[in-house]
Protein backbone atom coordinates (compact mmCIF):
# COMPACT_ATOMS: atom_id res chain seq x y z
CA UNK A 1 72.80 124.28 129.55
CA UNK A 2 69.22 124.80 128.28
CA UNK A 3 65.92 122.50 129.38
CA UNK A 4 63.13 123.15 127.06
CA UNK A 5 59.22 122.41 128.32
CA UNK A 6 56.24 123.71 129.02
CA UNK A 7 56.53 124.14 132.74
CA UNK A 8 58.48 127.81 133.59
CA UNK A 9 60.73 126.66 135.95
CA UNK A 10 63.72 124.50 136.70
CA UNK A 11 64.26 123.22 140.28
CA UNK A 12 66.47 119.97 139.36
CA UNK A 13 69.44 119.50 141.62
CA UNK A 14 72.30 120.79 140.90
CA UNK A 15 74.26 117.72 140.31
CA UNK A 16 75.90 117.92 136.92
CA UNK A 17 75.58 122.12 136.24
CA UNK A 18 79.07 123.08 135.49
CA UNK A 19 78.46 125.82 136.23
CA UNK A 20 75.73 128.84 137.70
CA UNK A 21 73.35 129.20 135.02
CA UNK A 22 70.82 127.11 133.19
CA UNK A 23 68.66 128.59 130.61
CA UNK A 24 65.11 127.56 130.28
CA UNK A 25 63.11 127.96 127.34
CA UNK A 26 59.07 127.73 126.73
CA UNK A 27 56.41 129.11 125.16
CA UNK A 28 53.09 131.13 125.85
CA UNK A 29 50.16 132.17 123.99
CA UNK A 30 48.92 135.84 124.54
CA UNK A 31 46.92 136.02 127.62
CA UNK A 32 48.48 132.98 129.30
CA UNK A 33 49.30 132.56 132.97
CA UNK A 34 51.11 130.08 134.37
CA UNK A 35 50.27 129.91 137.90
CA UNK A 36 51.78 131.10 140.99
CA UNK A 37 54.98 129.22 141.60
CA UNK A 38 58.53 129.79 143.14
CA UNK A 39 62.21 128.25 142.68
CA UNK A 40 64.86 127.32 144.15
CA UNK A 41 67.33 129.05 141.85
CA UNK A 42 66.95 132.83 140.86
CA UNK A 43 65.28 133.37 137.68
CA UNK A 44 65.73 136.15 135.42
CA UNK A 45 62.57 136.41 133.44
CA UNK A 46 63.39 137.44 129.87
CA UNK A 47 60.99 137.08 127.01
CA UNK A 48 63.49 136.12 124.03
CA UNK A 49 60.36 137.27 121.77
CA UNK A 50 56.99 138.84 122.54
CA UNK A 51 56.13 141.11 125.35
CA UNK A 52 56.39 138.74 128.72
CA UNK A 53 54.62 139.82 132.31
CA UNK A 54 55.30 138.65 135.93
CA UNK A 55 52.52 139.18 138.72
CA UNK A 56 54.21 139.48 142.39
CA UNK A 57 51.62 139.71 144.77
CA UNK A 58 49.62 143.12 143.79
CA UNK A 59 52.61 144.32 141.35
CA UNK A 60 52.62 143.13 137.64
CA UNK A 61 55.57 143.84 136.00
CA UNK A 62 54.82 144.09 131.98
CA UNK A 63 58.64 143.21 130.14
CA UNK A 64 59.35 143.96 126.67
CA UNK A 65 62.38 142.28 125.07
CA UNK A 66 64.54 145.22 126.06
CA UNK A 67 63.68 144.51 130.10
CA UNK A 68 63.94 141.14 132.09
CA UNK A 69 62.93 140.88 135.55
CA UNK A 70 64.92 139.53 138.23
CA UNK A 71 62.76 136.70 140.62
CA UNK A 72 64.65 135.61 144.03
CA UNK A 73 64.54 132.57 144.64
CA UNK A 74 61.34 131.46 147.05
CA UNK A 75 59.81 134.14 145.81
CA UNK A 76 56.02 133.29 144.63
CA UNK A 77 55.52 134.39 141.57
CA UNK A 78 53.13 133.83 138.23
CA UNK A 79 54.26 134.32 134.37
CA UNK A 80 52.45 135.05 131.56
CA UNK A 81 52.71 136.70 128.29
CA UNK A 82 50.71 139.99 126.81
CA UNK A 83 51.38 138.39 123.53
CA UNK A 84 52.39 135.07 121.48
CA UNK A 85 55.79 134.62 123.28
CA UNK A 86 58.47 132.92 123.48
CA UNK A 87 60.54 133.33 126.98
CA UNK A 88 64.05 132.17 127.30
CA UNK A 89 64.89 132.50 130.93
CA UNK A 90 68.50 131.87 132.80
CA UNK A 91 67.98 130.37 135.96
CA UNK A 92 71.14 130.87 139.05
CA UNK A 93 71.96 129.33 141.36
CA UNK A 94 72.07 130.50 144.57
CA UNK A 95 75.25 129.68 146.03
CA UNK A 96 77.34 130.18 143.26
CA UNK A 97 76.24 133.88 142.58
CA UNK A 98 78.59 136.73 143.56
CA UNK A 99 77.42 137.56 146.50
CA UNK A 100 76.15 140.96 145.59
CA UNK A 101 73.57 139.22 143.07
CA UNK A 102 72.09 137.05 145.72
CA UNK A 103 71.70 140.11 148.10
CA UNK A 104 69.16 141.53 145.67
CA UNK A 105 66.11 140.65 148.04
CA UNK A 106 63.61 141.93 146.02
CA UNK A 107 62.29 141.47 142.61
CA UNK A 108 64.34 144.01 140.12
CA UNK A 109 64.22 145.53 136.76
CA UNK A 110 67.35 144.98 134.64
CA UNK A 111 68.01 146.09 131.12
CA UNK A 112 68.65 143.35 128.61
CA UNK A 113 70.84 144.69 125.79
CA UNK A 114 72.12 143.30 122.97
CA UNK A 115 75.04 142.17 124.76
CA UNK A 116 73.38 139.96 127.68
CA UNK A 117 70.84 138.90 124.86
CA UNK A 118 73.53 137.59 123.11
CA UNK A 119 75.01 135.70 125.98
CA UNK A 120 72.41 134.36 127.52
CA UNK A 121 71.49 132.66 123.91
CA UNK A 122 74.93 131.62 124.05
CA UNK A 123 74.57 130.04 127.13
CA UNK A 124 71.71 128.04 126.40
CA UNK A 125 73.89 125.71 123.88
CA UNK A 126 73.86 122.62 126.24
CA UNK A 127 77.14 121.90 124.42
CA UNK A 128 79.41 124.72 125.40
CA UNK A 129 82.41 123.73 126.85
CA UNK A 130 82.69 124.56 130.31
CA UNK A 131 85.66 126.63 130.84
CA UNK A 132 83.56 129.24 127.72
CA UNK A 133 80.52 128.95 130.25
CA UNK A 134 82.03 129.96 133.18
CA UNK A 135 83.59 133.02 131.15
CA UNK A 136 80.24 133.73 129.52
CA UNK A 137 78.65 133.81 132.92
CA UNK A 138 81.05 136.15 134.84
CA UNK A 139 80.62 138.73 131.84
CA UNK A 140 76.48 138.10 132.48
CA UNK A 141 76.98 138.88 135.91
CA UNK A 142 78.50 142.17 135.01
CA UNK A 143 75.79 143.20 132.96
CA UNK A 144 72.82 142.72 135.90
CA UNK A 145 72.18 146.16 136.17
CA UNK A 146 69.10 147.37 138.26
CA UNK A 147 66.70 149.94 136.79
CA UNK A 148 64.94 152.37 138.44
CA UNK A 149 61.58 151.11 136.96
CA UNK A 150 58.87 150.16 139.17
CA UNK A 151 55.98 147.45 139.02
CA UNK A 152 52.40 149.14 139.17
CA UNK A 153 50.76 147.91 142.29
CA UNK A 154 47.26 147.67 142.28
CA UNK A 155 45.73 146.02 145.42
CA UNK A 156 42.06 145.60 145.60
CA UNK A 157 40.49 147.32 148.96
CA UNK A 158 38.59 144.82 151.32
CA UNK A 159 35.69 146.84 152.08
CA UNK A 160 32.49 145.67 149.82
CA UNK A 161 31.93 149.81 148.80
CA UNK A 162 34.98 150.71 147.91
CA UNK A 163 35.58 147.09 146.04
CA UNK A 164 32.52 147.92 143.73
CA UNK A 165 34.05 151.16 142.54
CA UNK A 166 37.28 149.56 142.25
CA UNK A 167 36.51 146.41 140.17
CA UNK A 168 34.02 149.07 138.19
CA UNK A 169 37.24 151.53 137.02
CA UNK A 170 39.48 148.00 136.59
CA UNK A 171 36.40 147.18 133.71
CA UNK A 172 36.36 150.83 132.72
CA UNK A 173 39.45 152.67 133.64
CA UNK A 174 38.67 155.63 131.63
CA UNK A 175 35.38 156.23 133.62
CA UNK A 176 35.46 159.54 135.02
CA UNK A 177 33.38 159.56 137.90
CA UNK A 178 34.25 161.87 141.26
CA UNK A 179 34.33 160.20 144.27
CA UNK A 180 30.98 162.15 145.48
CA UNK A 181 29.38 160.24 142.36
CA UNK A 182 30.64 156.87 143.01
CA UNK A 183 29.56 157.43 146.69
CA UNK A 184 26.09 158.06 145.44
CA UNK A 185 26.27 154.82 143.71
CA UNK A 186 27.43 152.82 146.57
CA UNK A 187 25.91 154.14 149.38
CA UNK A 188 29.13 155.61 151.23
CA UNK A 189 29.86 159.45 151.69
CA UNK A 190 32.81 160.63 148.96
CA UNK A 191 34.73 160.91 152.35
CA UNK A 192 34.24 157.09 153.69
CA UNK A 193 35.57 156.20 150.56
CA UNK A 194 38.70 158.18 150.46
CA UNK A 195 39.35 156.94 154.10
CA UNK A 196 38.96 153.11 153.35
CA UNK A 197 40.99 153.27 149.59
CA UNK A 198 44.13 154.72 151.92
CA UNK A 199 43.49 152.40 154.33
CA UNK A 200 42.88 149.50 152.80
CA UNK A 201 45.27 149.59 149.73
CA UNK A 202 48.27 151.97 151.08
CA UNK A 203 47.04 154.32 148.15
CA UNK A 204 44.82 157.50 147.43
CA UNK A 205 41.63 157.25 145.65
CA UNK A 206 43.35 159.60 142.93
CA UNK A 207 46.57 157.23 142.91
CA UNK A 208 45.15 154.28 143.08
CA UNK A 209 42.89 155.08 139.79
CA UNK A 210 45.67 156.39 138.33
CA UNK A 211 47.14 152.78 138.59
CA UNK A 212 44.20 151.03 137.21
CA UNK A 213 44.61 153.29 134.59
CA UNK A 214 48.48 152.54 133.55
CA UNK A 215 47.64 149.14 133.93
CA UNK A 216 45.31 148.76 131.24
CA UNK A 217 47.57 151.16 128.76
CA UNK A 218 50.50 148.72 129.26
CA UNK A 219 48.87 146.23 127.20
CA UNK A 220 48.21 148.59 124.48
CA UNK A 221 51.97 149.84 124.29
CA UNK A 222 53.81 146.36 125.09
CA UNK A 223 51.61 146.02 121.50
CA UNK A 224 53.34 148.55 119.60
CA UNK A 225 50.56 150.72 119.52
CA UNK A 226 50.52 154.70 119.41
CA UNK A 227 51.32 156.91 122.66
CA UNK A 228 47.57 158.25 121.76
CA UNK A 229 45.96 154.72 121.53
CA UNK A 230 47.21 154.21 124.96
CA UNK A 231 46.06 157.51 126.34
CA UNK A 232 42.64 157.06 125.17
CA UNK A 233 42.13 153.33 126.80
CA UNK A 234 43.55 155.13 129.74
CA UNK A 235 41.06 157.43 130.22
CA UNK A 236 43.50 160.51 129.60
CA UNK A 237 42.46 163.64 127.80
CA UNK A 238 45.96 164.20 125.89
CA UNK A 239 49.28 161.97 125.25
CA UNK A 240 51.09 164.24 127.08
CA UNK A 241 48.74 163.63 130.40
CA UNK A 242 48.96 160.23 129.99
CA UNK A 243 53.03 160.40 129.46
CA UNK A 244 53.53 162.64 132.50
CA UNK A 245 51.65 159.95 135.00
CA UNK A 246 53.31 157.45 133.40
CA UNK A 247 56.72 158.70 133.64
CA UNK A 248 55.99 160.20 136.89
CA UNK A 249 54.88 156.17 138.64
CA UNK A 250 57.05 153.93 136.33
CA UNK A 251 59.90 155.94 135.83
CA UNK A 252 60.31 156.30 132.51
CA UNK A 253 58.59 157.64 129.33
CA UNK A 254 56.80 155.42 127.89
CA UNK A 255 59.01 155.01 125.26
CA UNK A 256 62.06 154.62 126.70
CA UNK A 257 60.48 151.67 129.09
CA UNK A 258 59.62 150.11 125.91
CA UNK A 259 62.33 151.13 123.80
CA UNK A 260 63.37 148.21 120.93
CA UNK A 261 67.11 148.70 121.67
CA UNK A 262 68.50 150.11 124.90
């Protein structure tokens, strides 16, 4: 069953799904949010075309067609897209999940290959009969597969100091400054700063830029754009820098996380 709209949700009761899944389908220009919002149902956001992102909290999760991510339900959450997109996303429902689905807790990575692409287009044919749903949906629950991808957290330290250097390297990630220097600028000893950036966002200065700095290359690659393009609005000296970090806090290279066909 599919329910097309603007709004990226579907919270209707249940009444009248023969089944687990229905598949929602909308659009977003690149750059748009919709704001923070949670279900009632799991959602597995997929963008069907374009390069989709989720914000949870301080993690954004950036999800090209080859990666979906998996949103509990009650779970507060925001969507938007990197690019023109166009997001087709099954929504479960709870109680008639195998249990081991509903146990994931947590939002998680899965990879969407051709296969599950296929089916969850299938499913979204409000016209299937039901006893070809029910099959289609016990072959999609096979093929939920956690990765071991990870979001990029980024939160934003309280202190007033340490928030101007962050918000500064969020505008500028490739700005190069030591710690001493932006302590100079701020008022607080290179030290102070280190102390309150652990403190205050569970991170190290050097991580936490590091961060900032993947963040603002994701962009660039959910684009299509060169390894090198991505390095250099990074702030890295080489590609091969820039594909070590990234490999070393996502968990992939980057082109494997944003492989066309997995």
């Amino acid at each position: 069953m599919s329910r097309n709209g603007h709004a990226p949700m579907w919270d209707a009761p249940y009444d009248g799904v023969p089944g687990a899944v229905v598949v929602g389908d909308f659009a977003l220009t690149g750059g748009e949010w919709f704001p923070p919002h949670r279900h009632s149902a799991h959602q597995l956001v997929w963008s069907r075309r374009g390069v989709g992102s989720v914000r949870v909290g301080d993690e954004t999760w950036f999800l090209p067609r080859t990666l979906a991510l998996w949103v509990p339900a009650g779970v507060v959450h925001a969507t938007g897209a990197v690019d023109p997109s166009w997001n087709r996303s099954p929504y479960f429902l709870p109680e008639r999940c195998p249990a081991a689905i509903s146990a994931w807790a947590e939002p998680t990575v899965v990879a969407v290959t051709p296969l599950l692409a296929a089916l969850i287009d299938h499913l979204a044919d409000a016209a299937l009969p039901t006893e070809q749903r029910i099959r289609a949906e016990a072959v999609v629950f096979d093929l939920l597969r956690p990765l071991s991808t990870v979001a990029i957290p980024l939160p934003m330290p309280r202190d007033a100091r340490a928030g101007q250097v962050a918000a500064a390297l969020i505008d500028d990630p490739a700005d190069g400054r030591t710690l001493a220097q932006w302590g100079a600028l701020t008022g607080a000893s290179a030290r102070t700063l280190r102390r309150v950036f652990l403190a205050e966002t569970g991170l190290s200065f050097g991580r936490w830029r590091t961060h900032a700095r993947l963040r603002a290359a994701m962009p660039v690659l959910a684009a299509g754009q060169p390894v090198a393009a991505a390095a250099r609005r990074a702030g890295y000296g080489t590609a091969s820098a820039f594909v070590a970090a990234f490999h070393r806090t996502v968990g992939a290279p980057p082109g494997t996380y944003f492989a066309r066909d997995r």
